[in-house]
C-alpha atoms as a PDB file:
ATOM      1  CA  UNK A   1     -12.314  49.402-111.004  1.00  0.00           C
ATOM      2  CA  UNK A   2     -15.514  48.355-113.249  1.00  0.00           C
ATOM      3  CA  UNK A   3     -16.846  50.372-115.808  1.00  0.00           C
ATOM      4  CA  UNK A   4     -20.103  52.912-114.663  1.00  0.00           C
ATOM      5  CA  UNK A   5     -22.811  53.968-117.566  1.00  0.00           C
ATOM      6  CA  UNK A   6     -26.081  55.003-117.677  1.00  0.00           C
ATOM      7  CA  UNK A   7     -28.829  53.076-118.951  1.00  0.00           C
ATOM      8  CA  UNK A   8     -27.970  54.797-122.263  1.00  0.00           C
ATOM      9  CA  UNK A   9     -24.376  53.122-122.278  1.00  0.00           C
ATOM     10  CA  UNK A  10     -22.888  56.832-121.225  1.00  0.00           C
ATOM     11  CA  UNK A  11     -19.392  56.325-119.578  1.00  0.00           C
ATOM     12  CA  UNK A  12     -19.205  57.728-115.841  1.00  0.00           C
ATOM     13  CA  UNK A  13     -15.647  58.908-115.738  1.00  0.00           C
ATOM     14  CA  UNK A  14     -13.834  59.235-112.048  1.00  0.00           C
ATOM     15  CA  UNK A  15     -12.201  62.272-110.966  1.00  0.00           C
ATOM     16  CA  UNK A  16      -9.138  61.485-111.238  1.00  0.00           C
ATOM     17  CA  UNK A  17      -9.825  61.182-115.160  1.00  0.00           C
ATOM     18  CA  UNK A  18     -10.085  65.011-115.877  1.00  0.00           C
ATOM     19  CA  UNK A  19      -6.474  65.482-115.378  1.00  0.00           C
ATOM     20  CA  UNK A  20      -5.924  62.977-118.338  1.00  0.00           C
ATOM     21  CA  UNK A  21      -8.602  64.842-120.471  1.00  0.00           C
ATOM     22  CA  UNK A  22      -7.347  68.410-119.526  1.00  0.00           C
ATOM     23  CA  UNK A  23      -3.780  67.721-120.227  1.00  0.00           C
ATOM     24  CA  UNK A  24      -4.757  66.129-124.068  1.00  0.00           C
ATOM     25  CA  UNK A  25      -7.210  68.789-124.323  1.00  0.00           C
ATOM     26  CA  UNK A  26      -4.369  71.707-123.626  1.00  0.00           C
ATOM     27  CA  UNK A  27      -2.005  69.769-126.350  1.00  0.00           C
ATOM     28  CA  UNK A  28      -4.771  70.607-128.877  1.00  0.00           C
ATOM     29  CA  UNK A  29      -5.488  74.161-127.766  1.00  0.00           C
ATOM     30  CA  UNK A  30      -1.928  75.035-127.774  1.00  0.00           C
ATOM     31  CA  UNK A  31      -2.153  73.928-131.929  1.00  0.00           C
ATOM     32  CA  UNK A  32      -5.043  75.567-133.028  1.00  0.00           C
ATOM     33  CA  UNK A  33      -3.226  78.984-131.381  1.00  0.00           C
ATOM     34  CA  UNK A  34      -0.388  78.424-132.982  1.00  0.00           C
ATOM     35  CA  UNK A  35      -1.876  77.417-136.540  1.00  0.00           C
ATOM     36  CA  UNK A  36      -3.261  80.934-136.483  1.00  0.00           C
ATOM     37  CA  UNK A  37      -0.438  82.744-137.564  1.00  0.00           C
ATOM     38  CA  UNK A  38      -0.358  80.836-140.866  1.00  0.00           C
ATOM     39  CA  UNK A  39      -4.260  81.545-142.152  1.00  0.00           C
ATOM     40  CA  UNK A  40      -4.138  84.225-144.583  1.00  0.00           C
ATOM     41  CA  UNK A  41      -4.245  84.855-148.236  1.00  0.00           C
ATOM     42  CA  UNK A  42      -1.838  82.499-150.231  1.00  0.00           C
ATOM     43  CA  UNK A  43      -1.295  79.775-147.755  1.00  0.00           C
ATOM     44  CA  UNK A  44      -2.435  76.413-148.360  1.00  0.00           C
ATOM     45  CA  UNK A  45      -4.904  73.885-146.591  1.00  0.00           C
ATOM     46  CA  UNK A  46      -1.730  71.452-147.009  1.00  0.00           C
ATOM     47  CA  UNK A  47       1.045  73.841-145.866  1.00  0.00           C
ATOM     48  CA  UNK A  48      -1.381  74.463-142.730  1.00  0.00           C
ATOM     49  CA  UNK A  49      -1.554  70.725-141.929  1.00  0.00           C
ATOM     50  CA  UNK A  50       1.574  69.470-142.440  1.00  0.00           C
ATOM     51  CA  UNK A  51       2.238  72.526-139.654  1.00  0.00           C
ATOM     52  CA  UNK A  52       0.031  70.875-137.823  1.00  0.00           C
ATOM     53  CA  UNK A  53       1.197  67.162-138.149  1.00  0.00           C
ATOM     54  CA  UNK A  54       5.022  68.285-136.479  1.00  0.00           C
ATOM     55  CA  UNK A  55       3.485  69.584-133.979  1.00  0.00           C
ATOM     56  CA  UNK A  56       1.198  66.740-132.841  1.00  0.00           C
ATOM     57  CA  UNK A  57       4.388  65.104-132.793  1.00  0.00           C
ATOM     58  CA  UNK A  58       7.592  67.767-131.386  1.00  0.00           C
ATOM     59  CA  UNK A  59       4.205  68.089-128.459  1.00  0.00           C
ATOM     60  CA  UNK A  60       4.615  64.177-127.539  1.00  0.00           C
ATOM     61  CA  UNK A  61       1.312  63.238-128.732  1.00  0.00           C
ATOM     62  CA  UNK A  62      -0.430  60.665-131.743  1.00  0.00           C
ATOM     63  CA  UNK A  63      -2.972  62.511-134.077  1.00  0.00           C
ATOM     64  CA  UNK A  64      -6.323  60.617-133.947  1.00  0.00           C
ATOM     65  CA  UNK A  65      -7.588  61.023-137.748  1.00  0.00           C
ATOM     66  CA  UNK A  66      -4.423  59.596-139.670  1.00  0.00           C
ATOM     67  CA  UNK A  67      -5.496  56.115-139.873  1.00  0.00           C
ATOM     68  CA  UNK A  68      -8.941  56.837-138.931  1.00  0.00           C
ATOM     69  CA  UNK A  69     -11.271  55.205-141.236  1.00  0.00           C
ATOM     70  CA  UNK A  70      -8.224  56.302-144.166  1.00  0.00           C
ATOM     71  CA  UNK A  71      -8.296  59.464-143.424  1.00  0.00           C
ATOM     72  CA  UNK A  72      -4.416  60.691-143.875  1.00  0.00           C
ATOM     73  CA  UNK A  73      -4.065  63.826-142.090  1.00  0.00           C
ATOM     74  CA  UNK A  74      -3.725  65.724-138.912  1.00  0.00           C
ATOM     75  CA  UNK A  75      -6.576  67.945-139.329  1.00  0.00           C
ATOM     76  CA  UNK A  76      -9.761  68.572-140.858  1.00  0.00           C
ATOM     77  CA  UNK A  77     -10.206  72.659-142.861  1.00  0.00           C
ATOM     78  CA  UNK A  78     -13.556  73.121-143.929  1.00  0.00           C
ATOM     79  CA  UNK A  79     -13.148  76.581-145.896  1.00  0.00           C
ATOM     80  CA  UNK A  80     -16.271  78.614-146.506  1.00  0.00           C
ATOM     81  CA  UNK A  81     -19.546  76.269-147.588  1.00  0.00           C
ATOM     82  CA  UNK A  82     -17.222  73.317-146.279  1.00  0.00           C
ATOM     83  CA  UNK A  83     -19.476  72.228-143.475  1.00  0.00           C
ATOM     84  CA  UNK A  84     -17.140  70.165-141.398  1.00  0.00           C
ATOM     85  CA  UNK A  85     -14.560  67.035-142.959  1.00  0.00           C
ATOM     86  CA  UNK A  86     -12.904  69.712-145.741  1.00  0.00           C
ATOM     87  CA  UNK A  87      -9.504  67.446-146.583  1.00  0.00           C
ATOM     88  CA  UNK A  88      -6.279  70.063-146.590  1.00  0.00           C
ATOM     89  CA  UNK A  89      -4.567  69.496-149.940  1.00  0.00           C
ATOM     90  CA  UNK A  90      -3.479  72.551-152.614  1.00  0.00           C
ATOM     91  CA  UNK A  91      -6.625  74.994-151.763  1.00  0.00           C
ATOM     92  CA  UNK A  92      -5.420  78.153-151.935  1.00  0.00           C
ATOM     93  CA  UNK A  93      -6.705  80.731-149.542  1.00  0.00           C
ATOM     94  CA  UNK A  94      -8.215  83.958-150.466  1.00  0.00           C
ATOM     95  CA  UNK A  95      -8.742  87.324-148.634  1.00  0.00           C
ATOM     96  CA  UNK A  96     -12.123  86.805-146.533  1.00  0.00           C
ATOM     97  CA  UNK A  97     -12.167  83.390-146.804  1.00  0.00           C
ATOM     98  CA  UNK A  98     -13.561  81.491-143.088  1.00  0.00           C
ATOM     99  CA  UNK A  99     -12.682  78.239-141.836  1.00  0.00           C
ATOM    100  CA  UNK A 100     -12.999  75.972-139.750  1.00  0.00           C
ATOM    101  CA  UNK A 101     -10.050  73.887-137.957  1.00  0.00           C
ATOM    102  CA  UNK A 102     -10.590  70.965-136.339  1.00  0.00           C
ATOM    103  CA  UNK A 103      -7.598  68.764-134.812  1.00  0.00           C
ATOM    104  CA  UNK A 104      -7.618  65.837-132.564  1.00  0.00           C
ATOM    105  CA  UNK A 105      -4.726  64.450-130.558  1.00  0.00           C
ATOM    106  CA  UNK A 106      -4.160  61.491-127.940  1.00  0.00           C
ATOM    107  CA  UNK A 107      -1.795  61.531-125.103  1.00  0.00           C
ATOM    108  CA  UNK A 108      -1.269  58.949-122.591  1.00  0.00           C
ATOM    109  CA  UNK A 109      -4.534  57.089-124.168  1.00  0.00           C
ATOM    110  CA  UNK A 110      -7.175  60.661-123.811  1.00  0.00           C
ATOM    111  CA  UNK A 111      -8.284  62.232-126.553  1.00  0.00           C
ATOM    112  CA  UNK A 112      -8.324  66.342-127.119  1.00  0.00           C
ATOM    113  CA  UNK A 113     -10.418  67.075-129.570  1.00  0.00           C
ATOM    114  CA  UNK A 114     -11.367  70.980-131.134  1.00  0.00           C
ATOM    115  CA  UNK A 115     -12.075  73.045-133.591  1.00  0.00           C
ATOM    116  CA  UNK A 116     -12.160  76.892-134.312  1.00  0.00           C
ATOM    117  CA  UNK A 117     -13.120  79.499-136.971  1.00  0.00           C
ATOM    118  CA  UNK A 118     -10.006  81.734-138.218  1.00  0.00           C
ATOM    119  CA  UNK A 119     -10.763  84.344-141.022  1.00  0.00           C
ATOM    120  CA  UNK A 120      -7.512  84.659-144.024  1.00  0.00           C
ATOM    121  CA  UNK A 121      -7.424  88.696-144.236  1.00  0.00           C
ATOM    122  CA  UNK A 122     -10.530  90.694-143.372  1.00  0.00           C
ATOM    123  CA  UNK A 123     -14.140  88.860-143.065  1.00  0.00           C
ATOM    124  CA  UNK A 124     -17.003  90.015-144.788  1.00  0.00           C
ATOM    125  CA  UNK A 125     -19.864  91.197-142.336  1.00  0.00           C
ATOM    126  CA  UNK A 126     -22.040  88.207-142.649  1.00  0.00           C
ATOM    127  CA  UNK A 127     -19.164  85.869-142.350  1.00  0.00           C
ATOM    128  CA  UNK A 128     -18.036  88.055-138.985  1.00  0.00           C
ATOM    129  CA  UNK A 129     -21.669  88.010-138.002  1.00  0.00           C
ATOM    130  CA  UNK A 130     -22.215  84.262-138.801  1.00  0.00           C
ATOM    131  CA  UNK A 131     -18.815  83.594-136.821  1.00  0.00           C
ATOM    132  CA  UNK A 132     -19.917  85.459-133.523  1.00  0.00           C
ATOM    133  CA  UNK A 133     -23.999  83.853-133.423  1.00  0.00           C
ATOM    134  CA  UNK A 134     -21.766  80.074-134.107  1.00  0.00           C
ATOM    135  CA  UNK A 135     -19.504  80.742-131.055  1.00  0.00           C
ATOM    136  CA  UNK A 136     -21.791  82.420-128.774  1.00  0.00           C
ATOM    137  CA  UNK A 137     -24.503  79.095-129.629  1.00  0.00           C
ATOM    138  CA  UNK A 138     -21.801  76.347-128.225  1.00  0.00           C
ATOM    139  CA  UNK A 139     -21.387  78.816-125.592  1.00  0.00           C
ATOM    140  CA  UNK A 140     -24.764  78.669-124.790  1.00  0.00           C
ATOM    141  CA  UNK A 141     -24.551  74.866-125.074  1.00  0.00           C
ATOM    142  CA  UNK A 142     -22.101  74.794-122.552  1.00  0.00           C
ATOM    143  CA  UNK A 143     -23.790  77.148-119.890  1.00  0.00           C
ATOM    144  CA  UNK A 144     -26.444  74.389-120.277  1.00  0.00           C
ATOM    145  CA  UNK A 145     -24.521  72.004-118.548  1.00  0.00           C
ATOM    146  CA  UNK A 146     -25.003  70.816-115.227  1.00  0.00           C
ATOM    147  CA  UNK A 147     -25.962  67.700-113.393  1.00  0.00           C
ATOM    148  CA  UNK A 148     -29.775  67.182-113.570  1.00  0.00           C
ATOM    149  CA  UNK A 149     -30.201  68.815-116.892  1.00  0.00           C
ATOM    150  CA  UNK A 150     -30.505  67.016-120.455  1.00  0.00           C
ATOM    151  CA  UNK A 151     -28.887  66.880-123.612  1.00  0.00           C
ATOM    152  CA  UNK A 152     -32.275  68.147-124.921  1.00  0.00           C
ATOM    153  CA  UNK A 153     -31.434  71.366-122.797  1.00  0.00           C
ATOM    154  CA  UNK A 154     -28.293  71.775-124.476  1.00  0.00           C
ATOM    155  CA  UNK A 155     -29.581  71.137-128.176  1.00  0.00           C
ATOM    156  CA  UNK A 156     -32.115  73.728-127.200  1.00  0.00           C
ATOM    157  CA  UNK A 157     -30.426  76.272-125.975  1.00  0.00           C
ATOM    158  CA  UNK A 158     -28.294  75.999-128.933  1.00  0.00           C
ATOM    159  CA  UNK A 159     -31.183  75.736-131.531  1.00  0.00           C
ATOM    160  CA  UNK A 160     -32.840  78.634-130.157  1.00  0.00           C
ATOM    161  CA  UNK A 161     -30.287  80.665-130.388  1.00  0.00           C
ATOM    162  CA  UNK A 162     -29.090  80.353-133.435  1.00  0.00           C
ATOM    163  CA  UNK A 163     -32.510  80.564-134.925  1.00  0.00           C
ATOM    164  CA  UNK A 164     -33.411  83.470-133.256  1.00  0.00           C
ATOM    165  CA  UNK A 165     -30.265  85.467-135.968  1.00  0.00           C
ATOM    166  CA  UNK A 166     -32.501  83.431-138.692  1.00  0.00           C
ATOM    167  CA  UNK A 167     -29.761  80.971-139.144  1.00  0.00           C
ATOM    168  CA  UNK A 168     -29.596  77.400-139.347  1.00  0.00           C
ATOM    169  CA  UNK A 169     -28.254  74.453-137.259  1.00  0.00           C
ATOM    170  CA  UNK A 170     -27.138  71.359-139.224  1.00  0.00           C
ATOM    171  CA  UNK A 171     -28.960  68.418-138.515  1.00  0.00           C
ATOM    172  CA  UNK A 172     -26.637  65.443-140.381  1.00  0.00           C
ATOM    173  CA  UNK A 173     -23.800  65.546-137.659  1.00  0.00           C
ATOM    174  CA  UNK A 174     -23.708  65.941-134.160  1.00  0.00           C
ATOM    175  CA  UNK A 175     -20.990  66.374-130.603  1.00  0.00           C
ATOM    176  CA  UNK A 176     -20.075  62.755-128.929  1.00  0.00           C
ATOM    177  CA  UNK A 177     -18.491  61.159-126.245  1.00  0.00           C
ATOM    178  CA  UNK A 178     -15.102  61.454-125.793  1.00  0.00           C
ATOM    179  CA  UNK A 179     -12.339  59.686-123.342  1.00  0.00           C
ATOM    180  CA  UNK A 180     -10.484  56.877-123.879  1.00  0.00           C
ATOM    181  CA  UNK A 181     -11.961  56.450-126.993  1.00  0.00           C
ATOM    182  CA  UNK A 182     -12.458  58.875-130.135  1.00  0.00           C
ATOM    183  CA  UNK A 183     -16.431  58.436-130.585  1.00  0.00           C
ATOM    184  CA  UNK A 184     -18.614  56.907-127.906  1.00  0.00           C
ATOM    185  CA  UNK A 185     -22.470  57.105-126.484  1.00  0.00           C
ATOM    186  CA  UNK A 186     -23.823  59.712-126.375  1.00  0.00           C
ATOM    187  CA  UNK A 187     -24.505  61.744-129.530  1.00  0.00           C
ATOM    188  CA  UNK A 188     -25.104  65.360-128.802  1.00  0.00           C
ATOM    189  CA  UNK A 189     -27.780  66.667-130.884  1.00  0.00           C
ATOM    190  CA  UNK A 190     -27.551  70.660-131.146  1.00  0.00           C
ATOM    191  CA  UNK A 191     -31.350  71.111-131.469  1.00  0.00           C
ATOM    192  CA  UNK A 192     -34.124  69.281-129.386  1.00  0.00           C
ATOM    193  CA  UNK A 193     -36.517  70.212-126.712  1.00  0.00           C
ATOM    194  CA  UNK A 194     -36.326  71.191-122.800  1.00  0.00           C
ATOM    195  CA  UNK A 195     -36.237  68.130-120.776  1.00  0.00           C
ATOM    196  CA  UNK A 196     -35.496  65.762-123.637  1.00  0.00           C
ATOM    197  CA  UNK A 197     -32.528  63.166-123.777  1.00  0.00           C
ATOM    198  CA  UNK A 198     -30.383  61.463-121.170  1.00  0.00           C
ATOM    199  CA  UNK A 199     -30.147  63.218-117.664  1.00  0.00           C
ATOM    200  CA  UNK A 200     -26.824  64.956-117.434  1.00  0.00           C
ATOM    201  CA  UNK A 201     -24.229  62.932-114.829  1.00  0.00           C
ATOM    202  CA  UNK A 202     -20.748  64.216-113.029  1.00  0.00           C
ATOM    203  CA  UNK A 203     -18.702  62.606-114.790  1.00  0.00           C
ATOM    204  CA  UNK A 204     -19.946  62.468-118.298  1.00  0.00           C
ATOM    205  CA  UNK A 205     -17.031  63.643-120.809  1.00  0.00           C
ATOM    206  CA  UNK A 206     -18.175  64.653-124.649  1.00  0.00           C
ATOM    207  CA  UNK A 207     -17.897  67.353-126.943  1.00  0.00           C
ATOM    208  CA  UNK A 208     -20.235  69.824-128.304  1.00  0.00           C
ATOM    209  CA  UNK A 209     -19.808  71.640-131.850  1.00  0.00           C
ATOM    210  CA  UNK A 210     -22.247  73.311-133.276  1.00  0.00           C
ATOM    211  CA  UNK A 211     -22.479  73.523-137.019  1.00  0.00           C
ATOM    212  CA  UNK A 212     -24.426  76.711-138.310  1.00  0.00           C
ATOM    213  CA  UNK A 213     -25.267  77.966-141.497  1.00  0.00           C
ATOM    214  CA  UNK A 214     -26.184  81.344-143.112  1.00  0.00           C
ATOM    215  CA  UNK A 215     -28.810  79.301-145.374  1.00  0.00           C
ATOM    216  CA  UNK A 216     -30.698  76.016-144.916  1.00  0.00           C
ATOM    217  CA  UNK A 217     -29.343  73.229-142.792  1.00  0.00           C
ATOM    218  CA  UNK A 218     -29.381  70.618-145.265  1.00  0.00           C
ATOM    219  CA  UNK A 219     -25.699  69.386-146.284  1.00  0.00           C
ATOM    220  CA  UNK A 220     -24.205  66.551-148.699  1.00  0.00           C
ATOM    221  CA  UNK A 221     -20.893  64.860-148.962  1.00  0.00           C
ATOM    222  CA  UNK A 222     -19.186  64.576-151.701  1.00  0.00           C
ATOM    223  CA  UNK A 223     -17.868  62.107-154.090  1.00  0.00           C
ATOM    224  CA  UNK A 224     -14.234  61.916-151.511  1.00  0.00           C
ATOM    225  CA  UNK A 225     -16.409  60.934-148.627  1.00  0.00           C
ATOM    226  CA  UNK A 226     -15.447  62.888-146.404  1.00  0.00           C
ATOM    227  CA  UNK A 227     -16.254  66.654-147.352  1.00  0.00           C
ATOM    228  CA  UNK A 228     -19.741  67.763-146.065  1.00  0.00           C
ATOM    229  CA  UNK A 229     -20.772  71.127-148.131  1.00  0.00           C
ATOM    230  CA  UNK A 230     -24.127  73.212-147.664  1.00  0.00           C
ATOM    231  CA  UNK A 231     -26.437  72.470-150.315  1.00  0.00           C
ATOM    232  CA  UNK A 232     -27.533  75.659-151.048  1.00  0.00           C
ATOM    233  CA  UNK A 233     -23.829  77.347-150.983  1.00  0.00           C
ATOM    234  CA  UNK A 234     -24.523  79.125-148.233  1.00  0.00           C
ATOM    235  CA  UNK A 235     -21.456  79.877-145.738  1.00  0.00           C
ATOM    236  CA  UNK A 236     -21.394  77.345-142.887  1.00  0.00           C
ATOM    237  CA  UNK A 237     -19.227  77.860-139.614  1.00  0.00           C
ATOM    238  CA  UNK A 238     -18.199  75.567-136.477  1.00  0.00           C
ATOM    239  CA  UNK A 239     -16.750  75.461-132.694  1.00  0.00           C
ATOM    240  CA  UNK A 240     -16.106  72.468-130.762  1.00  0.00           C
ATOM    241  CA  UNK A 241     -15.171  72.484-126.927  1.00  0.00           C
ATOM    242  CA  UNK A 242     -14.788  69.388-125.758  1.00  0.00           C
ATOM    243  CA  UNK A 243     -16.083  69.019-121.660  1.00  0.00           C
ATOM    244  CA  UNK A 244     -16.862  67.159-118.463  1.00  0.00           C
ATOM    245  CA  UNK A 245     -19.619  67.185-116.325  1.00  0.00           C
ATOM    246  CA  UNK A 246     -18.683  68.779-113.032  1.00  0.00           C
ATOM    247  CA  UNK A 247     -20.678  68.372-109.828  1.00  0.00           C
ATOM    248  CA  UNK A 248     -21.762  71.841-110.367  1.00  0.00           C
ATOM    249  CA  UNK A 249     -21.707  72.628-114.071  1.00  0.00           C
ATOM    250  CA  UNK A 250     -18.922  71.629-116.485  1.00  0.00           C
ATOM    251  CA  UNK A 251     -15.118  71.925-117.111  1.00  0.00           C
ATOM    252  CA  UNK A 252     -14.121  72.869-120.536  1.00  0.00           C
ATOM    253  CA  UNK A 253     -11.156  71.010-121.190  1.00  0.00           C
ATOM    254  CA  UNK A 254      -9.973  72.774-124.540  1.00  0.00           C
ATOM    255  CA  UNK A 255      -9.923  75.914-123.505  1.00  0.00           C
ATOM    256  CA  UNK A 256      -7.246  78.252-125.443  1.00  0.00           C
ATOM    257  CA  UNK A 257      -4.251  78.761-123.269  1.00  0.00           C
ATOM    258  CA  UNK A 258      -3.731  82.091-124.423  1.00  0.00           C
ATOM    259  CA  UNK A 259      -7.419  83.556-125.324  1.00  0.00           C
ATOM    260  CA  UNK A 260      -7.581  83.101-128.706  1.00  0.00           C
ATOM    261  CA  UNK A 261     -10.418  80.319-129.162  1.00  0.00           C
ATOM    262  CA  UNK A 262     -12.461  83.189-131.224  1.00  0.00           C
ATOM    263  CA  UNK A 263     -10.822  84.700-134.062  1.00  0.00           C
ATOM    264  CA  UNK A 264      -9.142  87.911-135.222  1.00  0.00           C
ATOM    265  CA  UNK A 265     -11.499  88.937-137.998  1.00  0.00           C
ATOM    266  CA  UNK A 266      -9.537  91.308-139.241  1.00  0.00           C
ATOM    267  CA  UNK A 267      -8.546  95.188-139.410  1.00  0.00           C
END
């Protein structure tokens, strides 16, 4: 069967296509519960990846970011200011510390691709507070989807809610389409206006993950390349649900299989 897109080069999956996405999708969800249990004070960034490389593998799946552009590891753990891209290495973590867990698998050719925000010991109340408004924005995001609507909808509702806690969202990166391949048409701006953007289609698979900050939205990488930090120092957090449209709304592929997509912040 030929290839379907939009005028904007957006890949119209068929429906027999969510099964692939769901099941890679579930492989990833079923990591980033079980990484949990190793974030606290005194583990490493490493020690949590290399956790997370054996299981990509013992699950019967290929991680997507060793290889990718030289990147050598399983996941991305942006810690704190980290914005999104932190590299895990010898980074010891410290009681309150946040951070953000991102981890991308592909089985039988579909990608699963998510992050999540876990807490080492007990988060401070801005960080808990910057955690919840960063969740409850992709949320919002997500309730935006539906057949009909835009990806200006979606960036909206997002923007507007964030804002409205007097945070920020970051401008310099954005969601994309997902399937068959790791990045694809179209990028999903998390700001923008009602009624904006290409018209959401049934079909349409991408991901959506919201990058807030406490401070100003402005970011910069650093000399590795990779690791995106706040400018201003400010504490930056991240979710990442990656979806297809439905006929009437959206299925969430990456949903946690056992409830634990938002964090234990801590007694």
């Amino acid at each position: 069967m030929s290839e379907v897109r939009t005028k904007e080069g957006i890949l119209i999956h068929n429906p027999e296509d969510f099964k692939g996405m769901h099941a890679a999708g579930q492989i990833t969800a079923q990591i980033l519960d079980e990484v949990g249990a190793l974030v606290k004070p005194g583990a490493t960034t490493g020690e949590i990846d290399a956790f997370i490389t054996r299981r990509v593998v013992e699950l019967g799946t290929v991680s997507a970011t060793i290889g990718y552009r030289g990147y050598q590891h399983a996941s991305c753990i942006s810690v704190n200011h980290v914005v999104c891209h932190g590299i895990p290495g010898e980074k010891v973590l410290h009681d309150g510390d946040i951070l953000n867990i991102d981890v991308t698998v592909i089985l039988d050719g579909w990608f699963g691709d998510s992050s999540r925000m876990y807490v080492a010991g007990k988060a401070s109340r801005k960080a808990e507070r910057l955690i919840k408004v960063t969740h409850d924005s992709l949320m919002k995001g997500i309730e935006a989807v539906r057949p009909g609507a835009t990806f200006g909808d979606i960036g909206h509702a997002i923007q507007s809610y964030a804002e409205s806690f007097n945070m920020s969202v970051v401008r310099d990166f954005c969601g994309h389409g997902i399937g068959r391949v790791f990045h694809s048409a179209p990028n999903v701006l998390h700001y923008g206006h009602p009624g904006k953007g290409p018209v959401l289609e049934e079909g349409m698979f991408f991901t959506i993950e919201p990058m807030i900050n406490l401070g100003r939205p402005e970011t910069k990488t650093l000399a590795d390349e990779w690791t995106a930090v706040t400018r201003d120092k400010s504490l930056s957090a991240q979710f990442e649900h990656a979806i297809g449209v439905t006929a009437t709304g959206c299925e969430i592929f990456t949903l946690s299989p056992s409830g634990k997509f938002y964090p234990d912040l801590g007694a």
